[in-house]
Protein backbone atom coordinates (compact mmCIF):
# COMPACT_ATOMS: atom_id res chain seq x y z
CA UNK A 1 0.00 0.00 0.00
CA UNK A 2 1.07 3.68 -0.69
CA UNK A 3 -0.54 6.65 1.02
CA UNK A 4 -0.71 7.91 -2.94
CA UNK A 5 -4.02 5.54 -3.54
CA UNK A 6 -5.63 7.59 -1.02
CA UNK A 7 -6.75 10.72 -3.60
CA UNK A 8 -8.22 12.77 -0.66
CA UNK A 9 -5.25 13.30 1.20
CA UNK A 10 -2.42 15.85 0.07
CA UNK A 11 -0.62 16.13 3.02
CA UNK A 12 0.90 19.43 4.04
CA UNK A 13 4.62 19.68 4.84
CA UNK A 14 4.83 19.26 8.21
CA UNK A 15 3.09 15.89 7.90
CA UNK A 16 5.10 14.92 4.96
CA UNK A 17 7.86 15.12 7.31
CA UNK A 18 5.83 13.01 9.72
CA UNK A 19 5.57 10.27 7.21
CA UNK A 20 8.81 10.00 6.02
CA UNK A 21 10.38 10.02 9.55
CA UNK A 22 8.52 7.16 10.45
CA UNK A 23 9.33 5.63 7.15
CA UNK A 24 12.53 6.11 7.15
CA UNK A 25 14.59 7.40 9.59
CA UNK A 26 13.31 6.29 13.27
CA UNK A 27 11.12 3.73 14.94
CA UNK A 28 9.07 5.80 17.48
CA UNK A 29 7.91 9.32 16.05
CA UNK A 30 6.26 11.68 17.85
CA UNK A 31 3.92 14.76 16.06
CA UNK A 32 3.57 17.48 18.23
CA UNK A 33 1.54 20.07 16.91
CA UNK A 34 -0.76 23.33 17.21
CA UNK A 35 -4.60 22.49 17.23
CA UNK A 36 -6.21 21.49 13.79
CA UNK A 37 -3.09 20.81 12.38
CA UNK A 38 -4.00 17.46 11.03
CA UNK A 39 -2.35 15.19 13.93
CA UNK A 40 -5.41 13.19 13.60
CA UNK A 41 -6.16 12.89 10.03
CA UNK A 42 -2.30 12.02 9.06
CA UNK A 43 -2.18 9.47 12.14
CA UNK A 44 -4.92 7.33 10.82
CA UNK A 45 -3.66 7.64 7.39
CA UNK A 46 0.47 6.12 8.83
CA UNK A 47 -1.32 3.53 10.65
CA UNK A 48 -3.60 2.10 7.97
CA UNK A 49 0.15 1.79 6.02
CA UNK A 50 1.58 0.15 8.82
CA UNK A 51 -1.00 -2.32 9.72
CA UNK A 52 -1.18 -3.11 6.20
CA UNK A 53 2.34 -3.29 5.37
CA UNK A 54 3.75 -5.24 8.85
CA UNK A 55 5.81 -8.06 8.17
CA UNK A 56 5.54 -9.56 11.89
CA UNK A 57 3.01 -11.58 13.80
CA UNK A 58 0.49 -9.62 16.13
CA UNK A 59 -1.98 -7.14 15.57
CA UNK A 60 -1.62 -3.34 15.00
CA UNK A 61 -3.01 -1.41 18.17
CA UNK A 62 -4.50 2.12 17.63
CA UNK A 63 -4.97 3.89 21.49
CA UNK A 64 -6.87 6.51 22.63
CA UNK A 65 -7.00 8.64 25.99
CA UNK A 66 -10.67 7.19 26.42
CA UNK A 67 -13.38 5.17 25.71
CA UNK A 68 -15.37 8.35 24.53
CA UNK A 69 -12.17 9.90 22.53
CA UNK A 70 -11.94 5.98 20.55
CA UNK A 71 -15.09 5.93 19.37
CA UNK A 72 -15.68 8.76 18.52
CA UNK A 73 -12.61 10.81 17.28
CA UNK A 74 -9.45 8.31 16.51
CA UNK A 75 -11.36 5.16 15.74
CA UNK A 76 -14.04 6.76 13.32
CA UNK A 77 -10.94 9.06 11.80
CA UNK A 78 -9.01 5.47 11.07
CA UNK A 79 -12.24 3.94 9.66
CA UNK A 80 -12.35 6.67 6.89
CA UNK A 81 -9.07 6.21 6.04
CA UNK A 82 -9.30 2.20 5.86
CA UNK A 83 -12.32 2.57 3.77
CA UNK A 84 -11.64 0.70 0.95
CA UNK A 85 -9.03 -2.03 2.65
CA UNK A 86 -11.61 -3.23 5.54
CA UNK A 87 -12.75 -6.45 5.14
CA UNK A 88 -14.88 -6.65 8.10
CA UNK A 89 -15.17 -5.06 11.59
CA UNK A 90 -16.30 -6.03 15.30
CA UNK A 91 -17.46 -3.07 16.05
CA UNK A 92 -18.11 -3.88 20.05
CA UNK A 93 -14.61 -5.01 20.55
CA UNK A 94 -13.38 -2.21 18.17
CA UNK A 95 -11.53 -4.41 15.68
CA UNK A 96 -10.79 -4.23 12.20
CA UNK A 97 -10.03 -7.10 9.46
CA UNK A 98 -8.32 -5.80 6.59
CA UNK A 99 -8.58 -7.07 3.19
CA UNK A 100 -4.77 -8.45 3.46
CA UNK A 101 -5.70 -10.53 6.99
CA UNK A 102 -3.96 -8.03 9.19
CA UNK A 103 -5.81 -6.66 11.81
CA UNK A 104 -6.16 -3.91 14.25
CA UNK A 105 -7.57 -3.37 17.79
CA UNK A 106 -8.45 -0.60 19.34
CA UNK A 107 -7.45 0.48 22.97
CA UNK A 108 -8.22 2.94 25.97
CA UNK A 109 -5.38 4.85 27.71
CA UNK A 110 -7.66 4.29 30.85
CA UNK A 111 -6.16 1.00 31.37
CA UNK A 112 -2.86 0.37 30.06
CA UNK A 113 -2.66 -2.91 31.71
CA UNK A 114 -5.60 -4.30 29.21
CA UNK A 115 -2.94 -4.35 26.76
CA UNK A 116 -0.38 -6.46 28.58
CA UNK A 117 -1.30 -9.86 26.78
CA UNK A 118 -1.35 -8.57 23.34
CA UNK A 119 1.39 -8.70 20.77
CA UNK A 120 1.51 -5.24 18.54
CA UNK A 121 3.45 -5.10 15.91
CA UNK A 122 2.86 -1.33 15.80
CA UNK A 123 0.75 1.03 17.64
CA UNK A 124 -0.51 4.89 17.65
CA UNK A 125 -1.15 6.75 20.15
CA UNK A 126 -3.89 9.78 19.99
CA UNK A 127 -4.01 12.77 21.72
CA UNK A 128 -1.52 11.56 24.12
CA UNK A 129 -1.50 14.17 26.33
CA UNK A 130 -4.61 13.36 27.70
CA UNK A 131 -3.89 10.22 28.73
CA UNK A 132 -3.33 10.52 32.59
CA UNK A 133 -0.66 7.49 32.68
CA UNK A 134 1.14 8.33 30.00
CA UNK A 135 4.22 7.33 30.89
CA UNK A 136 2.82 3.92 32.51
CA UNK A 137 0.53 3.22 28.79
CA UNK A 138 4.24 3.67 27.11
CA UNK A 139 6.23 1.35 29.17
CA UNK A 140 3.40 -1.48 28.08
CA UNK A 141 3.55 -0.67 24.67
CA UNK A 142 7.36 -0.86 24.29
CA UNK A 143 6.81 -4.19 26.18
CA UNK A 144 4.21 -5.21 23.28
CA UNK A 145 6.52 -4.86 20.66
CA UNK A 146 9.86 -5.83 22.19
CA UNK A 147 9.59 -9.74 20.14
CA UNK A 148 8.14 -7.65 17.34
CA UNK A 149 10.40 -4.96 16.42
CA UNK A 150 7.30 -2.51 15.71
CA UNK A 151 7.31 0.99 15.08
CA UNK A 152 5.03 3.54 16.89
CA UNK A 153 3.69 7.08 16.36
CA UNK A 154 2.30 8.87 19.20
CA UNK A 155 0.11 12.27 17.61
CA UNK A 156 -0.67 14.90 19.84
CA UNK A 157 -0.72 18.61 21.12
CA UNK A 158 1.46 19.37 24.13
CA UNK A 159 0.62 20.15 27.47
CA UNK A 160 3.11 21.37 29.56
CA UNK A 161 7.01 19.24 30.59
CA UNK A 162 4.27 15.76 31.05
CA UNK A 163 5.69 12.59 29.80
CA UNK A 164 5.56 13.36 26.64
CA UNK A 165 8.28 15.69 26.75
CA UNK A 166 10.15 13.57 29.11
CA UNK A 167 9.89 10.64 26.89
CA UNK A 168 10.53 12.75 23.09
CA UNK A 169 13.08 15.59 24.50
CA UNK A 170 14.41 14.90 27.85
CA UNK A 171 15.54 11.42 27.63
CA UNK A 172 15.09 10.79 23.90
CA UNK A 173 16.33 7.25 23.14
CA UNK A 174 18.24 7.38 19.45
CA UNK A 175 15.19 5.36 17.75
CA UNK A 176 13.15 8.56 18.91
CA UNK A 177 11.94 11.41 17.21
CA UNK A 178 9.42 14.52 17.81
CA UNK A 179 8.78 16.45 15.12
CA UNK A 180 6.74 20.09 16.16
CA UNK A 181 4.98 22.46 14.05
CA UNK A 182 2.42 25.69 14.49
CA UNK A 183 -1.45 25.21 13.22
CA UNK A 184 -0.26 27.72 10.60
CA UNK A 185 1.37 25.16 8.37
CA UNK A 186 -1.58 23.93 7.95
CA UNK A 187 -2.45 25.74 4.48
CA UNK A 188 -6.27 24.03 4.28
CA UNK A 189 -6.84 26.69 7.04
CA UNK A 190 -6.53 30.58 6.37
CA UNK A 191 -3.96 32.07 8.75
CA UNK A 192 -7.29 34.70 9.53
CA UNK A 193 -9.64 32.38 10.86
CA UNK A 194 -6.07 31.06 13.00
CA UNK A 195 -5.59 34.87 14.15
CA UNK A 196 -9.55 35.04 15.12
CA UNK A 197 -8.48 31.79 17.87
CA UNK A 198 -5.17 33.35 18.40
CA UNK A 199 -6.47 36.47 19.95
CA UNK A 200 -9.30 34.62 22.58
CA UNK A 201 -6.09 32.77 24.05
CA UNK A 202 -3.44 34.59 26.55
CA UNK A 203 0.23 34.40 25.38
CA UNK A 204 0.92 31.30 27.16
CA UNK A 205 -1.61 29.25 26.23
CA UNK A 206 -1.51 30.36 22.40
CA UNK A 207 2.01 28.83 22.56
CA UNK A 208 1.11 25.63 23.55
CA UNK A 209 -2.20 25.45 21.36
CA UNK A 210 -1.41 27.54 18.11
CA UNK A 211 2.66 26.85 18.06
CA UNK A 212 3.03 23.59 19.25
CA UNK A 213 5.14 24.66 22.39
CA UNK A 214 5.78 22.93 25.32
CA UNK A 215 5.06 25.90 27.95
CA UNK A 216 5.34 25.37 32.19
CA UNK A 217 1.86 26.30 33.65
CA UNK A 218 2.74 26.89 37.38
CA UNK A 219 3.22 29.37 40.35
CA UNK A 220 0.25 31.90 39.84
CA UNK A 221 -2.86 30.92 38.32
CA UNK A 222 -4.03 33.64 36.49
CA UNK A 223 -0.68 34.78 35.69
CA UNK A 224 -2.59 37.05 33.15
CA UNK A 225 -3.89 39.23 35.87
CA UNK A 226 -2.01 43.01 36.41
CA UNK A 227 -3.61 45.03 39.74
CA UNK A 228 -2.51 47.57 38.00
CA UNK A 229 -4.02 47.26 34.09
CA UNK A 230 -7.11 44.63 35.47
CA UNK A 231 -7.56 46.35 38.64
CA UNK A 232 -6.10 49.84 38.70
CA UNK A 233 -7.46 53.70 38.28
CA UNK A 234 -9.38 52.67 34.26
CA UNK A 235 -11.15 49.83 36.44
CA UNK A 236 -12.29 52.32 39.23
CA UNK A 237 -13.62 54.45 36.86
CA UNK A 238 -15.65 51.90 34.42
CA UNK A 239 -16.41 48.97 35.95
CA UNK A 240 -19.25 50.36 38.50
CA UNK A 241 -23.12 49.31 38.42
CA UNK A 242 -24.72 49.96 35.22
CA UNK A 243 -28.88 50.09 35.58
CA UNK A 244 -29.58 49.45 32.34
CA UNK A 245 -27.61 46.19 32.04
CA UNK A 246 -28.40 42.94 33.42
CA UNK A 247 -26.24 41.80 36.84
CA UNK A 248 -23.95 38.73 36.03
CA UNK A 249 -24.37 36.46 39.32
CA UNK A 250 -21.54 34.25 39.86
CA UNK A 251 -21.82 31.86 42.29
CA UNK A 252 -20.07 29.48 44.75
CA UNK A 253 -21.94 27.87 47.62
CA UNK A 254 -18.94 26.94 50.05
CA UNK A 255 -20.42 27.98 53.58
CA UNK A 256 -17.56 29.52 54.65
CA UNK A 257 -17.16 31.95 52.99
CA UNK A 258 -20.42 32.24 50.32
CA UNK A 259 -18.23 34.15 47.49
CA UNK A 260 -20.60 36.33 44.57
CA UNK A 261 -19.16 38.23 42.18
CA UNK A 262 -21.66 40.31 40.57
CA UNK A 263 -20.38 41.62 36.73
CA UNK A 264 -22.02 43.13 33.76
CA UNK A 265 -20.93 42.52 30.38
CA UNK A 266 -20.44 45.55 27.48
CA UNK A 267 -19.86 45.77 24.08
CA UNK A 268 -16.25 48.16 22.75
CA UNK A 269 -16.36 50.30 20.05
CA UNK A 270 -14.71 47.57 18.11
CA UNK A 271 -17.73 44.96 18.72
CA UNK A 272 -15.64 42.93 21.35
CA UNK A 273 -17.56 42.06 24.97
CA UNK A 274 -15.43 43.08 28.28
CA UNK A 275 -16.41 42.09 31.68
CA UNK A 276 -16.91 44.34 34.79
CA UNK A 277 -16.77 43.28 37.83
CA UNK A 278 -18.73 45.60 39.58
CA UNK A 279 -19.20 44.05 43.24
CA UNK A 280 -19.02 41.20 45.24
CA UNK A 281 -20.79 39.53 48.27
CA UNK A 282 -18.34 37.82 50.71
CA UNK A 283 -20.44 36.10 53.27
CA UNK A 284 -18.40 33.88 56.40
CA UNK A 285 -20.30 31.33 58.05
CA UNK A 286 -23.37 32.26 55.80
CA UNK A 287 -26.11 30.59 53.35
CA UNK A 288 -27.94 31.04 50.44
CA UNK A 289 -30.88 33.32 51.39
CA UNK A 290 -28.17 35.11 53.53
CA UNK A 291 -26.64 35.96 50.59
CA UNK A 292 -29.68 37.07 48.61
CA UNK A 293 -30.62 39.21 51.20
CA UNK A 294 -27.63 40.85 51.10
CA UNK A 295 -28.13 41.24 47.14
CA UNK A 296 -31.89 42.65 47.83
CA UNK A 297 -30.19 45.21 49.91
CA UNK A 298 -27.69 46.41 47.37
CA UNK A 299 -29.68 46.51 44.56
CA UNK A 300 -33.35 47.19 45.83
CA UNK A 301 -34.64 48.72 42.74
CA UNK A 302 -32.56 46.72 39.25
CA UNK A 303 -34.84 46.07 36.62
CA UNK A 304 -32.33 45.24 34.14
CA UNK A 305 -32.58 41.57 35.16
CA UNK A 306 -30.33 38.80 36.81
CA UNK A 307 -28.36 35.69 34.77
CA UNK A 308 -27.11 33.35 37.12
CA UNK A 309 -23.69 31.48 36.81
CA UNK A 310 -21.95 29.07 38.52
CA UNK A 311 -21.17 25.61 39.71
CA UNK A 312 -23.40 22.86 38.86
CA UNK A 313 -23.53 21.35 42.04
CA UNK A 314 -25.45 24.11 42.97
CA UNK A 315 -28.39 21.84 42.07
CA UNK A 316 -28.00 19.49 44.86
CA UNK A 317 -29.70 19.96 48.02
CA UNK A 318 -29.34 23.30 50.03
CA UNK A 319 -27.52 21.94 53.55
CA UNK A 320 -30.36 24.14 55.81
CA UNK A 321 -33.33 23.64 53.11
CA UNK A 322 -34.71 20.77 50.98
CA UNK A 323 -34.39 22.92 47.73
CA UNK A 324 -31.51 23.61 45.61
CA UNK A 325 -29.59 26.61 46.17
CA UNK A 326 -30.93 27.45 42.41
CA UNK A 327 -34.14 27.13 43.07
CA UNK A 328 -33.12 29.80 46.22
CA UNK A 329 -32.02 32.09 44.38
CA UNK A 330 -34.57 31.91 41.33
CA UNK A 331 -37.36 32.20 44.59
CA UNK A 332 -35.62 34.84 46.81
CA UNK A 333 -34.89 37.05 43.04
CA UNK A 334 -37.92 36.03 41.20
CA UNK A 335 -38.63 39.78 40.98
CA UNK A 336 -35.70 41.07 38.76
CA UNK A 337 -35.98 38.26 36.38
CA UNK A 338 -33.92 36.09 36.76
CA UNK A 339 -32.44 34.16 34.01
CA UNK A 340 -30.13 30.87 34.09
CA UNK A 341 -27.44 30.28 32.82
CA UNK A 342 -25.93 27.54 34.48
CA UNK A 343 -24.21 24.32 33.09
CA UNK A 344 -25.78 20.73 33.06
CA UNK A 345 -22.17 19.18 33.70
CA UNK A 346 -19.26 21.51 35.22
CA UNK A 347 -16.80 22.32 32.46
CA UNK A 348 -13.01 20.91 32.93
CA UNK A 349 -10.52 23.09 35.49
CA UNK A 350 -8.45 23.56 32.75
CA UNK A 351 -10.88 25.37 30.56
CA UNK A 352 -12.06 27.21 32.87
CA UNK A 353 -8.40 28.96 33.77
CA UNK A 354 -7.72 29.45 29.94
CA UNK A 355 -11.15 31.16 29.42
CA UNK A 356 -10.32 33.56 32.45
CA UNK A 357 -6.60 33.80 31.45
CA UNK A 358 -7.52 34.72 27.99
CA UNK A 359 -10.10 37.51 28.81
CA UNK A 360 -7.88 39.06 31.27
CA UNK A 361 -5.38 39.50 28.81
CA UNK A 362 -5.32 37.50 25.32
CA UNK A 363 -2.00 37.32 22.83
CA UNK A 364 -2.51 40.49 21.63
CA UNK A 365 -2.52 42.07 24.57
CA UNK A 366 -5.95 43.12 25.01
CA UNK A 367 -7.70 43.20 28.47
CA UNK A 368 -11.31 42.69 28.19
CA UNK A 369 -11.86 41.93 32.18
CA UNK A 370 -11.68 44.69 34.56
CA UNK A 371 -12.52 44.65 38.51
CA UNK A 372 -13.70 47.74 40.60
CA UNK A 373 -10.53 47.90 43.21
CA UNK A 374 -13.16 47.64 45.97
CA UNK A 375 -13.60 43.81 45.20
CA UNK A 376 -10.85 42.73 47.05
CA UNK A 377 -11.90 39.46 47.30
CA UNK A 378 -11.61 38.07 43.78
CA UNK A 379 -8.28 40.25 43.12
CA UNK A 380 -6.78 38.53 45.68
CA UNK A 381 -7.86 35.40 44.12
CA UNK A 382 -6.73 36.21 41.22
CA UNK A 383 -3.28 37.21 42.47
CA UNK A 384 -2.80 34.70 44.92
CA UNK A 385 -4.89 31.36 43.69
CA UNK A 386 -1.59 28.75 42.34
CA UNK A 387 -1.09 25.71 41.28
CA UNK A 388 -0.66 22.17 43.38
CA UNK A 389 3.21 22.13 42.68
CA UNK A 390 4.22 19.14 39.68
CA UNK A 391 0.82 19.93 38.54
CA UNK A 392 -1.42 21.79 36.11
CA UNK A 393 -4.49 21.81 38.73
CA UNK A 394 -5.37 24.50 40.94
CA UNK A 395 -3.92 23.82 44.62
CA UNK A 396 -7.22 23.69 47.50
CA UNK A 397 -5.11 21.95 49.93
CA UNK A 398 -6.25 22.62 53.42
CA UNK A 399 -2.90 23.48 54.14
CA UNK A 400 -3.54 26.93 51.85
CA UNK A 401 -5.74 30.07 52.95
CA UNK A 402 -9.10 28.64 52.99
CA UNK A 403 -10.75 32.00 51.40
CA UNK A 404 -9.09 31.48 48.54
CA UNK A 405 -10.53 30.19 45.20
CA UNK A 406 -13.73 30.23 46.26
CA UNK A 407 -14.06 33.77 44.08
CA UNK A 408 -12.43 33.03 41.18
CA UNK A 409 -14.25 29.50 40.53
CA UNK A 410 -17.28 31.44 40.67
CA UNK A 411 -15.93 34.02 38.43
CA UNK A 412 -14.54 31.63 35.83
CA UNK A 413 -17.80 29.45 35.04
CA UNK A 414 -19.69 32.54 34.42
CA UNK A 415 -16.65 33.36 31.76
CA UNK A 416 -16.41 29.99 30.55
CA UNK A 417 -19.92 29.48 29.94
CA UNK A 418 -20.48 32.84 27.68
CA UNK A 419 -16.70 33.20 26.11
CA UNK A 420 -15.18 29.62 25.90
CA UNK A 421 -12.36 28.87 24.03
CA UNK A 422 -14.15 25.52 22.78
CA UNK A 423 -16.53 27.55 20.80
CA UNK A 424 -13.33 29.28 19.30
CA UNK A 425 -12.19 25.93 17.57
CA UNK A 426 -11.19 26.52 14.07
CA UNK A 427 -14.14 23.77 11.94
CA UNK A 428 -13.20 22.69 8.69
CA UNK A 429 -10.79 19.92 7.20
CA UNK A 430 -8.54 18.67 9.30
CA UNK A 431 -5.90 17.16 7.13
């Protein structure tokens, strides 16, 4: 087989160097590249030439971070490309009979050990960096082609010094190889509609995502935030209580303390949104209809409306009511209309820091988030909140100050939920 029958795929060249560095120069190649730069679609496309083409016993294994991920992202993308060579397919057990007798089995990251008593004599790894065991699933699959001598590709966007950069850079064997490139080689996709994701991510995370870069996400949180520029004299002076726009309420339930932050969101002159934080209600050793009393006080007379934010736990049980703490709030503020806006499943950490990092302050340097210097509460957050140390997860270890996060967690689902960088993914062909 030569990837030249398939007439659908011209690949660009960064994955023309992918191919022939697996075809000829080392055993285990790693593609580590911006978002949508075809990891996927040029993965499938190398391992439907080596399944097809291996002279050894065993079967080729195709792996995936999760069950979810497999069947619906790297399994479907290698059925497309296998097309025309499938003879059959077990589609419970996820494997694939090709016209030649070779076959190929698909596999979860979730358990590498599953894989232990099966001979590869190649595998490729998806979207490796969100396997959580990484470094354990790579071990076993060394193991699984140790009598074989298979090769294996591993396709993926980085995240952070994990394994994969351990494995590809910091210890790199001689049969290894990483090969990195920006989203912007990818000429199916105009470098605009790039730019237009570029500028909703901060500088930090556009590296990773848009160039491929391993970047070190650790120490301060929001490490997007200036007091100065987010916080400072411009904040005083615009980010105060509009009546004629609805009040963003952000919420957290943790008893002590009960952290709001109340915002309002307004279009530039140039058609972008910013945020304004224009207040916040810091309750200790408080409750829900504590809180909206406290809200009732402040704002007696809004008619603009409320939108409420938050975590979705918030639908569980109230601790001194048999009602949720939604169905609180939508009681206690039924007269300013409120309106909500809260998720059915909590969005990942991660997304939710990238969102806020972004709108602080994206690549271009634009700040579209700005907090009245009397909310104390949520700058410190937003100074002070850090990560668990080795980790890319925000640290609420009992042994930190306990008033911490509980601000910006509220703060961040309301901007996750209305300017997520999900909804910023570039559509289109992925090759």
């Amino acid at each position: 087989m030569t990837r030249s029958k398939s007439k659908d795929y011209n690949p660009h060249r960064g994955q023309k160097a992918f191919h022939y560095a697996i075809d000829h120069v080392k055993r285990f190649v790693a593609m580590v590249c911006g978002i949508r730069g075809g990891k996927t679609y040029s993965g499938a496309r190398q391992a439907l030439r080596m399944a097809w083409n291996a002279k050894n016993d065993g079967v080729f294994g195709i792996i995936a971070p999760t069950y979810k991920m497999l069947k619906r992202t790297t399994w479907l993308e290698f059925k497309k490309a296998a097309r025309p060579w499938i003879l059959n397919e077990n589609r419970s057990d996820h494997i694939i009979t090709l016209k030649n007798g070779r076959q190929v089995f698909g596999f979860t990251a979730e358990d590498p050990n599953s894989i232990r008593n099966v001979t590869l004599n190649g595998f490729w790894a998806d979207e490796a960096r969100e396997a959580k065991n990484f470094g354990e699933l790579w071990d076993v699959l060394l193991g699984r082609v140790l009598s074989t001598g298979g090769k294996g590709i591993v396709t993926t966007s980085p995240n952070g010094f994990d394994d994969i950069y351990r494995i590809f850079v910091e210890e790199r064997d001689k049969d290894y190889l990483m090969l990195s490139f920006p989203t912007y080689i990818n000429n199916y996709i105009s470098a605009e509609a790039i730019d237009d994701l570029k500028r909703k991510y901060d500088e930090k995370f556009a590296k990773q995502e848009i160039y491929g870069e391993f970047v070190v996400f650790e120490g301060q949180v929001y490490y997007t935030f200036n007091r100065h520029e987010n916080a400072g004299d411009l904040a005083f002076q615009i980010a105060r209580y509009d009546d004629e726009k609805p009040i963003c309420l952000c919420c957290d339930f943790n008893v002590d303390p009960m952290a709001w932050v109340l915002a309002q969101v307004h279009t530039r002159l140039d058609g972008l949104k910013e945020v304004r934080v224009i207040d916040e209600i810091f309750l200790r050793n408080s409750n829900t209809p504590e809180a909206c009393k406290e809200f009732k006080t402040r704002y007696p007379n809004h008619e603009a409306g409320v939108v409420l934010y938050g975590d979705e736990t918030g639908n569980q049980r109230s601790s001194i009511s048999n009602i949720t703490n939604w169905k609180i709030i939508e009681t206690e503020l039924a007269r300013y209309g409120v309106q909500k806006r809260v998720p059915t499943h909590n969005p990942p950490e991660r997304d939710r820091i990238n969102a806020v990092n972004g709108m602080i302050c994206n690549s271009k340097g634009e700040r579209r988030v700005f907090v009245n210097p009397n909310c104390k509460n949520i700058i410190r957050d937003l100074e002070q909140v850090a990560y668990k140390e080795g980790s890319a997860q925000i640290d609420k270890s009992s042994g930190k100050d306990k008033m911490l996060t509980h601000s910006s967690d509220a703060f961040g689902y309301m901007i996750e939920k209305e300017f997520s960088l999900n909804r910023g993914e570039i559509r289109g062909l992925s090759i």
